[in-house]
PDB file of N, CA and C in Angstrom:
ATOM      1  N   UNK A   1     -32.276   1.409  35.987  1.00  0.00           N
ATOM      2  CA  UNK A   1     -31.576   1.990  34.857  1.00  0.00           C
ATOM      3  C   UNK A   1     -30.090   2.116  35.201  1.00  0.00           C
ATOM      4  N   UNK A   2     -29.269   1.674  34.368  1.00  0.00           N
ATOM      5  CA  UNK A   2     -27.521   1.651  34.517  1.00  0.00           C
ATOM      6  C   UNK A   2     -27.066   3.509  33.959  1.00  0.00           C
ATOM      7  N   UNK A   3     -26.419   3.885  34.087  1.00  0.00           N
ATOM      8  CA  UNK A   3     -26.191   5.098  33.806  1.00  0.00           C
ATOM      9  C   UNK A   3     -24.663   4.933  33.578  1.00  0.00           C
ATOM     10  N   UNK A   4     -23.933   3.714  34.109  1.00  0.00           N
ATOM     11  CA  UNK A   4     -22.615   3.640  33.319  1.00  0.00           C
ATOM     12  C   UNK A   4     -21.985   4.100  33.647  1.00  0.00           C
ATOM     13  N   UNK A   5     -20.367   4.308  32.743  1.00  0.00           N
ATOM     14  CA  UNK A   5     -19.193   5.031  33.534  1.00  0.00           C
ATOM     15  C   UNK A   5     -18.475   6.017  32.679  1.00  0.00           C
ATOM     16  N   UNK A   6     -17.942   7.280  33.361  1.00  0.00           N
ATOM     17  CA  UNK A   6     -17.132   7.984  31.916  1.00  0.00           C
ATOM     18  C   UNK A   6     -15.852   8.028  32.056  1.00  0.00           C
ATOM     19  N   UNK A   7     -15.343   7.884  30.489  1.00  0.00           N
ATOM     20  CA  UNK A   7     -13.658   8.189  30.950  1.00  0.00           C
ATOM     21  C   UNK A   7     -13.264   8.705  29.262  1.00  0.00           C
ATOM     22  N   UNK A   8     -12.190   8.389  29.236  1.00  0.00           N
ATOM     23  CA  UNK A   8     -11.283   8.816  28.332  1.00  0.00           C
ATOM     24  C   UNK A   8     -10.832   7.973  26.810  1.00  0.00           C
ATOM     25  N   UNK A   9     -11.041   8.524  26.094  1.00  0.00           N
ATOM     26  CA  UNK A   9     -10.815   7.235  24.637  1.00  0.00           C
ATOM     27  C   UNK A   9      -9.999   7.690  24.346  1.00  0.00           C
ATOM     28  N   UNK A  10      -8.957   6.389  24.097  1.00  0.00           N
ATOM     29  CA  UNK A  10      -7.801   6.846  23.096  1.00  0.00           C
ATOM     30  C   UNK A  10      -7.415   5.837  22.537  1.00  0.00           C
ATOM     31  N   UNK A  11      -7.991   6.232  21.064  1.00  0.00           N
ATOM     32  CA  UNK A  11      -7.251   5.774  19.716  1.00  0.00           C
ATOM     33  C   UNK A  11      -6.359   4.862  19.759  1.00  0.00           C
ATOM     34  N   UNK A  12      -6.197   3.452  19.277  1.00  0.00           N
ATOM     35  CA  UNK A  12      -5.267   2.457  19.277  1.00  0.00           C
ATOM     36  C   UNK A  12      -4.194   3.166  17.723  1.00  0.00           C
ATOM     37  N   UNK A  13      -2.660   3.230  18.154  1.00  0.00           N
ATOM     38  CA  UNK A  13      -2.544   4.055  16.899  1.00  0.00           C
ATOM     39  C   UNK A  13      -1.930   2.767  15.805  1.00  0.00           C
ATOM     40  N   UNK A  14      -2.524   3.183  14.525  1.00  0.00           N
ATOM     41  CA  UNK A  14      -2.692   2.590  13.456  1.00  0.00           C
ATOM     42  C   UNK A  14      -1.037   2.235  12.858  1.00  0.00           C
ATOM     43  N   UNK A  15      -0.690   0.974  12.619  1.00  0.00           N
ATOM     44  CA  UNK A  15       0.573   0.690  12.055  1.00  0.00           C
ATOM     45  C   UNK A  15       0.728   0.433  10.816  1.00  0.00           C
ATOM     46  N   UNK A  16       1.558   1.131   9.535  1.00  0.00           N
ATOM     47  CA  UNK A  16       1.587   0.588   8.301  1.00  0.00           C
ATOM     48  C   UNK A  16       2.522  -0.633   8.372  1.00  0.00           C
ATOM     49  N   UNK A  17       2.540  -1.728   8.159  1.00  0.00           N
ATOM     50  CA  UNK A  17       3.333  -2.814   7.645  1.00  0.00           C
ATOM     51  C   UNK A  17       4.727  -2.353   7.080  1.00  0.00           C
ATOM     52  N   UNK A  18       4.376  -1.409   5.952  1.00  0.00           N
ATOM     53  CA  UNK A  18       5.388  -1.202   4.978  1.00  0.00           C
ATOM     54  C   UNK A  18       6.111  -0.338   5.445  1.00  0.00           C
ATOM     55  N   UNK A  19       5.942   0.579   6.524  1.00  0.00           N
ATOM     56  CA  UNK A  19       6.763   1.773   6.568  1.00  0.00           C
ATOM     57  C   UNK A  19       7.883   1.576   7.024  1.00  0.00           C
ATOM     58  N   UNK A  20       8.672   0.694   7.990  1.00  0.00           N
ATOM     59  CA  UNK A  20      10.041   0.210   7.827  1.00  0.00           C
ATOM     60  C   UNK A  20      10.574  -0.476   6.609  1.00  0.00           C
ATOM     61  N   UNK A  21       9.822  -0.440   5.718  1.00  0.00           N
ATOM     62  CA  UNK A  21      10.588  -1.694   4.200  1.00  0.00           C
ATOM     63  C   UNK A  21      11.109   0.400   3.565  1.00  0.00           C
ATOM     64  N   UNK A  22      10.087   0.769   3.465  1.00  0.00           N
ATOM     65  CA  UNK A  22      10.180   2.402   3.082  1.00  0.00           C
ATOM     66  C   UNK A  22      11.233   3.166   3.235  1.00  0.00           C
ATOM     67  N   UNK A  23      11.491   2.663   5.079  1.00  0.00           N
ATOM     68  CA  UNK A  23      12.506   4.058   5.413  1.00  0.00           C
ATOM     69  C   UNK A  23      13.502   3.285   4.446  1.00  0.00           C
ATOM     70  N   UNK A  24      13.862   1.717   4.448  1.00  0.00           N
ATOM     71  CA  UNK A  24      15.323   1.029   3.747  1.00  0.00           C
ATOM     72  C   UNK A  24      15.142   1.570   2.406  1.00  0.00           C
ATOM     73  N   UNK A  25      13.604   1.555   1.902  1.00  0.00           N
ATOM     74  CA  UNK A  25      14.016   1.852   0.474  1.00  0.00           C
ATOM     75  C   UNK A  25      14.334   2.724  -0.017  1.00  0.00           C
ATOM     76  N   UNK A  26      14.171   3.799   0.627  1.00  0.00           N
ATOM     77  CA  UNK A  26      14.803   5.158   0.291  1.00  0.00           C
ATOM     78  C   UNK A  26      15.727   5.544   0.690  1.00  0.00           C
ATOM     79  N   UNK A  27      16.852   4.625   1.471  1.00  0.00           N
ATOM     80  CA  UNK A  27      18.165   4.720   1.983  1.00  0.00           C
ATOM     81  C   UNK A  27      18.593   4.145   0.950  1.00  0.00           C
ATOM     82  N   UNK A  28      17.965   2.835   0.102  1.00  0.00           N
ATOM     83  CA  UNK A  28      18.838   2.088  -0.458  1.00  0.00           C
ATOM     84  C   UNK A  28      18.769   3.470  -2.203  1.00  0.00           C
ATOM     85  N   UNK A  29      17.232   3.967  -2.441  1.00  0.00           N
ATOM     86  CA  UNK A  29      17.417   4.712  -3.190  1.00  0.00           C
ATOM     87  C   UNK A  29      18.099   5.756  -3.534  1.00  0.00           C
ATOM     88  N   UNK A  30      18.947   6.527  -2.286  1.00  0.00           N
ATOM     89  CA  UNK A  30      19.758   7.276  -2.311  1.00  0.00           C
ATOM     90  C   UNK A  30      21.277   7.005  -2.964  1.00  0.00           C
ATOM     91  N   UNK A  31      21.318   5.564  -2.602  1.00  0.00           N
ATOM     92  CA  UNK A  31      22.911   5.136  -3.410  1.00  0.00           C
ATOM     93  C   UNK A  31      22.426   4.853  -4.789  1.00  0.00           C
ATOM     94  N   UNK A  32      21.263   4.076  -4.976  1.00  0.00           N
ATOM     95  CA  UNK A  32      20.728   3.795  -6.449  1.00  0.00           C
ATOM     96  C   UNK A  32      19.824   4.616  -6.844  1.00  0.00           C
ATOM     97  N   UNK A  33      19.817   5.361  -8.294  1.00  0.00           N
ATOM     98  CA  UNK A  33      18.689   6.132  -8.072  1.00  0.00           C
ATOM     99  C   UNK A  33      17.480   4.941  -8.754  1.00  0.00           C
ATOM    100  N   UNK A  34      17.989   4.080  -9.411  1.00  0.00           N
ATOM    101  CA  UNK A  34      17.329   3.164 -10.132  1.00  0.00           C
ATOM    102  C   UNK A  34      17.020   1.942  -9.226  1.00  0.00           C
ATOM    103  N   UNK A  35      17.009   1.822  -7.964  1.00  0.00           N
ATOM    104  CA  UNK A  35      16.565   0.801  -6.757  1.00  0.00           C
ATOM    105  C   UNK A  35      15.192   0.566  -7.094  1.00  0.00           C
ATOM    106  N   UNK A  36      14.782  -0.503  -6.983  1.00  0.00           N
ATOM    107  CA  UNK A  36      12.891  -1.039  -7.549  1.00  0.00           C
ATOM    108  C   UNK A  36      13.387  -1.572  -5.827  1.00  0.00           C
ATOM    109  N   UNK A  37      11.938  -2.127  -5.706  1.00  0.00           N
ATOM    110  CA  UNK A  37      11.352  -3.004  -4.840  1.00  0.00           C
ATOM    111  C   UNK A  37      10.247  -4.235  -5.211  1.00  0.00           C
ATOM    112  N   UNK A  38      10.095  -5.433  -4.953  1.00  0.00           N
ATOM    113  CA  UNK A  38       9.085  -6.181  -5.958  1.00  0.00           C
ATOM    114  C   UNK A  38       8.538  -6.672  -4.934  1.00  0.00           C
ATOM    115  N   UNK A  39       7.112  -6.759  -5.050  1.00  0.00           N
ATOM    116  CA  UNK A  39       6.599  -7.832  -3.551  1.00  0.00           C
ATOM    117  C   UNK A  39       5.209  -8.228  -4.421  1.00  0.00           C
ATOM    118  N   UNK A  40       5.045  -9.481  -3.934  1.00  0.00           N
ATOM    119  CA  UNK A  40       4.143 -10.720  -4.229  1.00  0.00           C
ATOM    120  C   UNK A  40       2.787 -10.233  -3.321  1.00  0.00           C
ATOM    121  N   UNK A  41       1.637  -9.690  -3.629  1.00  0.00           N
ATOM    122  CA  UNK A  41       0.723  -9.651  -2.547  1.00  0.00           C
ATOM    123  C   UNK A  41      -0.882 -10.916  -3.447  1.00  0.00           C
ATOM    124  N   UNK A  42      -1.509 -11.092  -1.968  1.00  0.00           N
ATOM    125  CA  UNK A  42      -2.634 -11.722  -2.509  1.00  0.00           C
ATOM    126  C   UNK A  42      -3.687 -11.320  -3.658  1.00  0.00           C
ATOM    127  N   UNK A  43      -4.314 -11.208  -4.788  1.00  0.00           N
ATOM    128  CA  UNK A  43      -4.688 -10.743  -5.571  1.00  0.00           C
ATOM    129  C   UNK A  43      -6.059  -9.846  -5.085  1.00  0.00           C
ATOM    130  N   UNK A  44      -6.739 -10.686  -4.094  1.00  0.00           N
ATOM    131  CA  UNK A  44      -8.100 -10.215  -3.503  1.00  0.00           C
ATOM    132  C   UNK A  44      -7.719  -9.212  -2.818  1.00  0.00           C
ATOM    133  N   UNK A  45      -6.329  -8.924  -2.074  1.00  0.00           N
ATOM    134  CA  UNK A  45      -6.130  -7.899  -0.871  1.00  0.00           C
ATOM    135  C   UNK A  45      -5.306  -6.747  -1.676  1.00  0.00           C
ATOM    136  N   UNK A  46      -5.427  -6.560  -3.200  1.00  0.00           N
ATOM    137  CA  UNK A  46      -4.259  -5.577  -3.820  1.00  0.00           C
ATOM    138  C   UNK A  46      -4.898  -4.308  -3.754  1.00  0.00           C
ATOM    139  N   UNK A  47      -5.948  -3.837  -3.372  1.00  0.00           N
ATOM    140  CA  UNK A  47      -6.024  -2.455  -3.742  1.00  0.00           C
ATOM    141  C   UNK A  47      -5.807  -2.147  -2.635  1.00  0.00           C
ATOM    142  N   UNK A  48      -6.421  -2.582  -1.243  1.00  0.00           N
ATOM    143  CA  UNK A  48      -5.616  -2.653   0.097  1.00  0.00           C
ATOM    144  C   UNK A  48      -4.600  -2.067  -0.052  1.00  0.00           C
ATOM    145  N   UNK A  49      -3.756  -3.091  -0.071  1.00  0.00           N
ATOM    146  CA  UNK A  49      -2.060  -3.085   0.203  1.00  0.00           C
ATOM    147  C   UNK A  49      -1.607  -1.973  -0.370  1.00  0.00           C
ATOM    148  N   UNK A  50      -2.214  -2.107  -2.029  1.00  0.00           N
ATOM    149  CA  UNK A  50      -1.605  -0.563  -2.508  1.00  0.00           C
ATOM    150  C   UNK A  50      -1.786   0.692  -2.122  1.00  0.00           C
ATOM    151  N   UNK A  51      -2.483   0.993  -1.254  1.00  0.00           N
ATOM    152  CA  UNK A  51      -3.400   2.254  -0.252  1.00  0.00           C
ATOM    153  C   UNK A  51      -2.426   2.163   0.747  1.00  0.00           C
ATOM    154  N   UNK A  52      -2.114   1.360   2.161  1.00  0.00           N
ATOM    155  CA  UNK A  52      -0.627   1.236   2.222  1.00  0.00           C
ATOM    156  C   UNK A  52       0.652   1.211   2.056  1.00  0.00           C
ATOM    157  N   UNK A  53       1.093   1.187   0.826  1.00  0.00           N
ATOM    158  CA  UNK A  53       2.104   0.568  -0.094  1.00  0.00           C
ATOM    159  C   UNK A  53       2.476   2.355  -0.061  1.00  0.00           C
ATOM    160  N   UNK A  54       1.180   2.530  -0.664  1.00  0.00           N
ATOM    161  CA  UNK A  54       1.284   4.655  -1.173  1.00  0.00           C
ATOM    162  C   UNK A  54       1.905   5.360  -0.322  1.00  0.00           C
ATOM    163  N   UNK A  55       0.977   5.464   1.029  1.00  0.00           N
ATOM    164  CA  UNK A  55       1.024   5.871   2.697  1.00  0.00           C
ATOM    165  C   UNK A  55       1.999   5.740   2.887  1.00  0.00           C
ATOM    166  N   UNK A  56       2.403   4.614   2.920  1.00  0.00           N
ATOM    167  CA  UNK A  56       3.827   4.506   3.460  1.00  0.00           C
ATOM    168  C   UNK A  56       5.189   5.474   2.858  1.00  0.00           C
ATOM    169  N   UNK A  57       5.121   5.092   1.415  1.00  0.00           N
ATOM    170  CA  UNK A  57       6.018   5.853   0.374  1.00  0.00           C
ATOM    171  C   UNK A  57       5.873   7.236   0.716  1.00  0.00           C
ATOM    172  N   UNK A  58       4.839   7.853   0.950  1.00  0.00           N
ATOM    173  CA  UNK A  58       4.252   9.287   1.707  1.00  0.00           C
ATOM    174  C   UNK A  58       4.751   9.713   2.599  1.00  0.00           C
ATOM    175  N   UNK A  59       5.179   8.344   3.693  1.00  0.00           N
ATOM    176  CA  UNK A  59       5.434   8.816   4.965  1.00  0.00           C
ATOM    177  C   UNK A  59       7.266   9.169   5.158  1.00  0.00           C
ATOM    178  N   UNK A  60       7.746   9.134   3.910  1.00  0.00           N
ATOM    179  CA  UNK A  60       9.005   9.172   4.089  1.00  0.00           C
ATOM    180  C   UNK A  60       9.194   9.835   2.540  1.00  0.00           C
ATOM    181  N   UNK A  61       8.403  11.059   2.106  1.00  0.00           N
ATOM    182  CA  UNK A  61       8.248  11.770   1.215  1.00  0.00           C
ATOM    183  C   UNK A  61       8.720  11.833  -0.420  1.00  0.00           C
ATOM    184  N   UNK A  62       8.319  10.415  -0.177  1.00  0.00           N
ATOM    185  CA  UNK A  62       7.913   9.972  -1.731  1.00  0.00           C
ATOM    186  C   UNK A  62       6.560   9.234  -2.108  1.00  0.00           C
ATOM    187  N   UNK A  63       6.904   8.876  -3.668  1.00  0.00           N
ATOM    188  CA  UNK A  63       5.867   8.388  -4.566  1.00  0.00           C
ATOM    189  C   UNK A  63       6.159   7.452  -4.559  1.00  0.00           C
ATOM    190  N   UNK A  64       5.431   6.082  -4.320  1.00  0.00           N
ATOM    191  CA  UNK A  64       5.753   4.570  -5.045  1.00  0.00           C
ATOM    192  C   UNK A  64       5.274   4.625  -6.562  1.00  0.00           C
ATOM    193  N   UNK A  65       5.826   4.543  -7.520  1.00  0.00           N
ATOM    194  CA  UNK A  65       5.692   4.196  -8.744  1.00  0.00           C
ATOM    195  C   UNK A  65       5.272   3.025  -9.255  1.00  0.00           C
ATOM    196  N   UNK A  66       4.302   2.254  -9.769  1.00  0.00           N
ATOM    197  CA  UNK A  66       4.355   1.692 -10.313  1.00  0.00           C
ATOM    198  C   UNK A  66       5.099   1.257 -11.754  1.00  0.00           C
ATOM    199  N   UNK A  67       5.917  -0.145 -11.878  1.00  0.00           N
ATOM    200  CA  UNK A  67       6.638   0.133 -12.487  1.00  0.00           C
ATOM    201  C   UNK A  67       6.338  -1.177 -13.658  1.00  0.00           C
ATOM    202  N   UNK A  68       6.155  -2.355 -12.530  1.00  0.00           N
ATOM    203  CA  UNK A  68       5.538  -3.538 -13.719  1.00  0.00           C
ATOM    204  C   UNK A  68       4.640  -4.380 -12.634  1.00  0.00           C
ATOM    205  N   UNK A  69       3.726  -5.114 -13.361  1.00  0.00           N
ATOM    206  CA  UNK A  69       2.906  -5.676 -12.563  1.00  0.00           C
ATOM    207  C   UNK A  69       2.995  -7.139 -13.504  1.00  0.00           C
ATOM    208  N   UNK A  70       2.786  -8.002 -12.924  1.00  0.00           N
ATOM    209  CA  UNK A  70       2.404  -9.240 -12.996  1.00  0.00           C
ATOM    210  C   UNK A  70       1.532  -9.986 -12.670  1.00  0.00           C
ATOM    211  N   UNK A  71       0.524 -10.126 -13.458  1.00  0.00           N
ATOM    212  CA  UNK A  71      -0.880 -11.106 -13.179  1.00  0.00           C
ATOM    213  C   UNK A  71      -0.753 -12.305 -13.831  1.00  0.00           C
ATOM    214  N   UNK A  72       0.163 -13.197 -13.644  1.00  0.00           N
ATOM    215  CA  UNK A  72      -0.089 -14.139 -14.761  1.00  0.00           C
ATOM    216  C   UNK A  72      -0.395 -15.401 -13.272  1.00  0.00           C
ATOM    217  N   UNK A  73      -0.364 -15.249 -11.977  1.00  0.00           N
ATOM    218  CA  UNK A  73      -0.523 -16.480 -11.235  1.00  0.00           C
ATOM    219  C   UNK A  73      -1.840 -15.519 -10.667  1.00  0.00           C
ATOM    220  N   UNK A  74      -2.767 -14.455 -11.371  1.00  0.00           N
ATOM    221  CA  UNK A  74      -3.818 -14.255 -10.769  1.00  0.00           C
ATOM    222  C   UNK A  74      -5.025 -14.940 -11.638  1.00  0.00           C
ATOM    223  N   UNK A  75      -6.463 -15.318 -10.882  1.00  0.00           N
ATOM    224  CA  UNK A  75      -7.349 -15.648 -11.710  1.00  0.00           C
ATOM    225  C   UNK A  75      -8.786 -15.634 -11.280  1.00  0.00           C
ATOM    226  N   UNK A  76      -9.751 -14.014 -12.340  1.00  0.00           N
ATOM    227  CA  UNK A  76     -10.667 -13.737 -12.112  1.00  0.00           C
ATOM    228  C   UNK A  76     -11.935 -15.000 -11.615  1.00  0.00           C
ATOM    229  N   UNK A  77     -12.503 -14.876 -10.410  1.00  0.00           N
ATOM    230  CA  UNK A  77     -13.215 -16.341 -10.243  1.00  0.00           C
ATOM    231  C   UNK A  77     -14.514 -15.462  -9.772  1.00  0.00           C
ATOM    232  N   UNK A  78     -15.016 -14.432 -10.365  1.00  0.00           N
ATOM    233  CA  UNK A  78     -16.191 -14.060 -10.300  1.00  0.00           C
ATOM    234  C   UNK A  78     -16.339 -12.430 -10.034  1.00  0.00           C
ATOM    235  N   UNK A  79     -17.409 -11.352 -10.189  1.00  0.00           N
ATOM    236  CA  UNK A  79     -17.829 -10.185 -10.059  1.00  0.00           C
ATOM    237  C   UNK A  79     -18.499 -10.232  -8.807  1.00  0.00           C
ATOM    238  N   UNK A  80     -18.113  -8.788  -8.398  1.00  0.00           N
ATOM    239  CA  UNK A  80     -19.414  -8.666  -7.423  1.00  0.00           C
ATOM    240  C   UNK A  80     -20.523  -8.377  -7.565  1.00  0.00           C
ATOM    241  N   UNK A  81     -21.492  -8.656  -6.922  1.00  0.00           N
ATOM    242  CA  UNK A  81     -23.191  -8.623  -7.870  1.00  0.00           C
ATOM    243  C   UNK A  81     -23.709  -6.832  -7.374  1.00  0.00           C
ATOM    244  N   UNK A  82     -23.632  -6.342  -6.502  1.00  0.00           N
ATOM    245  CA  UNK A  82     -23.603  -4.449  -7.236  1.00  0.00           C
ATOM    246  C   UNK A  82     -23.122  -3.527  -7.774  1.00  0.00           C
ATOM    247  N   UNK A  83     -21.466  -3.845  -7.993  1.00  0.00           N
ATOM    248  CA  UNK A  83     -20.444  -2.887  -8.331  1.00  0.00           C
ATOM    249  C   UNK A  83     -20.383  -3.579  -9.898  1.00  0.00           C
ATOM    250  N   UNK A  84     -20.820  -4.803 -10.035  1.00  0.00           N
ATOM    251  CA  UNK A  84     -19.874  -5.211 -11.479  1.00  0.00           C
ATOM    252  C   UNK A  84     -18.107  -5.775 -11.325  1.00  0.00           C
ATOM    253  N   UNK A  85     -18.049  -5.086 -10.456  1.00  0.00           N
ATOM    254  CA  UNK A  85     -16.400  -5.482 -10.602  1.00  0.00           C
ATOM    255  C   UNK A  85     -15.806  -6.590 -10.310  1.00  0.00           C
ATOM    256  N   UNK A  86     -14.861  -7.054 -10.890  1.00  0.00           N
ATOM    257  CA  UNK A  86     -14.345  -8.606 -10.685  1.00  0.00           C
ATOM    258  C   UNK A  86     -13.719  -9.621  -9.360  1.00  0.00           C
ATOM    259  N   UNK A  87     -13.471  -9.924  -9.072  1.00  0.00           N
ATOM    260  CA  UNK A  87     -13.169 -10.796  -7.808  1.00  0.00           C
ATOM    261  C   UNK A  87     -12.425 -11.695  -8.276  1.00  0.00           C
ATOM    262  N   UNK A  88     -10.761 -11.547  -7.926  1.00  0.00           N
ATOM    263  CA  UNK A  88      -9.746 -12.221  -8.493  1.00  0.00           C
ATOM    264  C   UNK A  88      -9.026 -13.485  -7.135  1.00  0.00           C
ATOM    265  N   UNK A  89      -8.517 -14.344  -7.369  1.00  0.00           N
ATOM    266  CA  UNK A  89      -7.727 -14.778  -6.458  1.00  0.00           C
ATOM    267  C   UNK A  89      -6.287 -15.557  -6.928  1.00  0.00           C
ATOM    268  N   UNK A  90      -5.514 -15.736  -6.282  1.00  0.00           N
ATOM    269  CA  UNK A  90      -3.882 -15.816  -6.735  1.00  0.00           C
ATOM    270  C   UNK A  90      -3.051 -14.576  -6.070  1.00  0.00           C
ATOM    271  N   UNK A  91      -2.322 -14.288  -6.592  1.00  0.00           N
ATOM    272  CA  UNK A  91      -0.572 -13.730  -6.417  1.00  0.00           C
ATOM    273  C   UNK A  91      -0.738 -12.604  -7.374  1.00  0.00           C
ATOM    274  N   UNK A  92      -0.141 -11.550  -7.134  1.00  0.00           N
ATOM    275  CA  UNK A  92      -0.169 -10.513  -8.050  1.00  0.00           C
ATOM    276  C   UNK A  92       1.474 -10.333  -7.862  1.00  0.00           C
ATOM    277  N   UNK A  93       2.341 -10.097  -8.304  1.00  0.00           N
ATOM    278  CA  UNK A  93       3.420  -9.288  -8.371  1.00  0.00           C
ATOM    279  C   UNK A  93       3.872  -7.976  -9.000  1.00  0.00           C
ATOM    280  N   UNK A  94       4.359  -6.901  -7.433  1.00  0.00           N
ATOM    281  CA  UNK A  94       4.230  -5.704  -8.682  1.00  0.00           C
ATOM    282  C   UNK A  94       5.571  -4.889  -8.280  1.00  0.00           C
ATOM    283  N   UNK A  95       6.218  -4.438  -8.916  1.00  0.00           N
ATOM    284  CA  UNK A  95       7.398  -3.692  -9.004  1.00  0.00           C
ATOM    285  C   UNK A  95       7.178  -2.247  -8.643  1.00  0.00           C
ATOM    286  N   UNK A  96       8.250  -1.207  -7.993  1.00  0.00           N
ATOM    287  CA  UNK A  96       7.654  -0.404  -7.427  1.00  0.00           C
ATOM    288  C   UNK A  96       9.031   0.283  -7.947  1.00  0.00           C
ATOM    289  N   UNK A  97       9.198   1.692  -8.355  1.00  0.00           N
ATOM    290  CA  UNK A  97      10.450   2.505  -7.675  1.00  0.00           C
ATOM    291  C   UNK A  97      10.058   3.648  -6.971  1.00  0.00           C
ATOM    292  N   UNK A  98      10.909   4.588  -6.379  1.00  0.00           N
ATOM    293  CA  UNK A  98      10.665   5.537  -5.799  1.00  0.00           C
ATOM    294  C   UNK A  98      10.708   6.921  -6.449  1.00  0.00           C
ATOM    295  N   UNK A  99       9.644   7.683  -6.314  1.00  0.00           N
ATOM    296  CA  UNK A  99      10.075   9.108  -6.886  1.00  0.00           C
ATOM    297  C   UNK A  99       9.915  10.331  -5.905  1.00  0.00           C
ATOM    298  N   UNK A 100      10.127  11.348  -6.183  1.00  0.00           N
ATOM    299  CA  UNK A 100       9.575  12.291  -5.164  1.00  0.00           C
ATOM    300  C   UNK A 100       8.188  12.970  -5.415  1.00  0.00           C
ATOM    301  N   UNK A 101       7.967  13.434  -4.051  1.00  0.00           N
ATOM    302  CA  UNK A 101       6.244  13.399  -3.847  1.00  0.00           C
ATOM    303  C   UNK A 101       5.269  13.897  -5.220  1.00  0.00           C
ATOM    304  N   UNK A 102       4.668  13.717  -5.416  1.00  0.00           N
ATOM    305  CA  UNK A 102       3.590  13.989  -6.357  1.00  0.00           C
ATOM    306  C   UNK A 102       3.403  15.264  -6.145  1.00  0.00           C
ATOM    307  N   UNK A 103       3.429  16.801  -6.770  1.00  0.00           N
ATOM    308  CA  UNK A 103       3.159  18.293  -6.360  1.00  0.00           C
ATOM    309  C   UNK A 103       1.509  18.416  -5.524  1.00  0.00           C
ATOM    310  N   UNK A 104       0.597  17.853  -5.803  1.00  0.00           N
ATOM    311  CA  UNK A 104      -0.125  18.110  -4.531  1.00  0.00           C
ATOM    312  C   UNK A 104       0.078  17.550  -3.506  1.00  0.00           C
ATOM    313  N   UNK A 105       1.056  16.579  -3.114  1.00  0.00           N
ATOM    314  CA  UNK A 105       1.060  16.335  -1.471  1.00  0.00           C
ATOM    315  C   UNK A 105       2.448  16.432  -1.352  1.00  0.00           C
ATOM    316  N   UNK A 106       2.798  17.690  -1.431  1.00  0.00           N
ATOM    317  CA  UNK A 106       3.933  17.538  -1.348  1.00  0.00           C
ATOM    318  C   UNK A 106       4.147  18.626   0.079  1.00  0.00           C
ATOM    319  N   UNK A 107       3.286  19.376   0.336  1.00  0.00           N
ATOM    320  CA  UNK A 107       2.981  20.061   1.405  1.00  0.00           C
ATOM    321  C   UNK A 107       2.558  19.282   2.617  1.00  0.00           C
ATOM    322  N   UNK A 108       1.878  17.958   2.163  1.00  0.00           N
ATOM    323  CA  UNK A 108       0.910  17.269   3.226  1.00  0.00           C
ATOM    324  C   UNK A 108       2.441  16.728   3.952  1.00  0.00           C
TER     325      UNK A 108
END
């Protein structure tokens, strides 16, 4: 029988993508209050990204707004068979501005 070895775990720590585009955008939002941001993501990976996209905007104590979206280079190519829900592939483009935090996380 192996009985193995003990030690210590530690957490690989987790990186948002977006959170340096963030800190600029809210530098650049400070001179503009009307500064957008627009980014092209894959259509299959958008609710992803936008869960990131949020986080990030969070992490430098704002809201990403949605502001316009663009589906016209996306295209539904099937549902998933327990949820019902659709399964898209293409380009989504979506416009973003900045606001300040939403009143419940504004403590977080």
């Amino acid at each position: 029988m192996t009985i193995g070895t003990f030690g210590t775990f530690e957490a690989a720590e987790k990186t948002n993508p977006y959170t340096e585009t963030f800190i600029a955008f809210a530098e650049a939002a400070k001179k503009n209050p009307e500064a957008s941001w627009t980014v092209t993501l894959d259509a299959a990976k958008e609710t992803a990204e936008r869960v990131l996209i949020a986080e990030a905007a969070h992490s430098v104590n704002h809201t990403a707004r949605l502001r316009n979206r663009d589906d016209s280079k996306r295209e539904k190519i099937g549902e998933r068979e327990k949820t019902g829900n659709p399964i898209y592939k293409g380009k989504v483009t979506l416009t973003f501005t900045l606001a300040d935090k939403h009143a419940p996380r504004r403590s977080k």
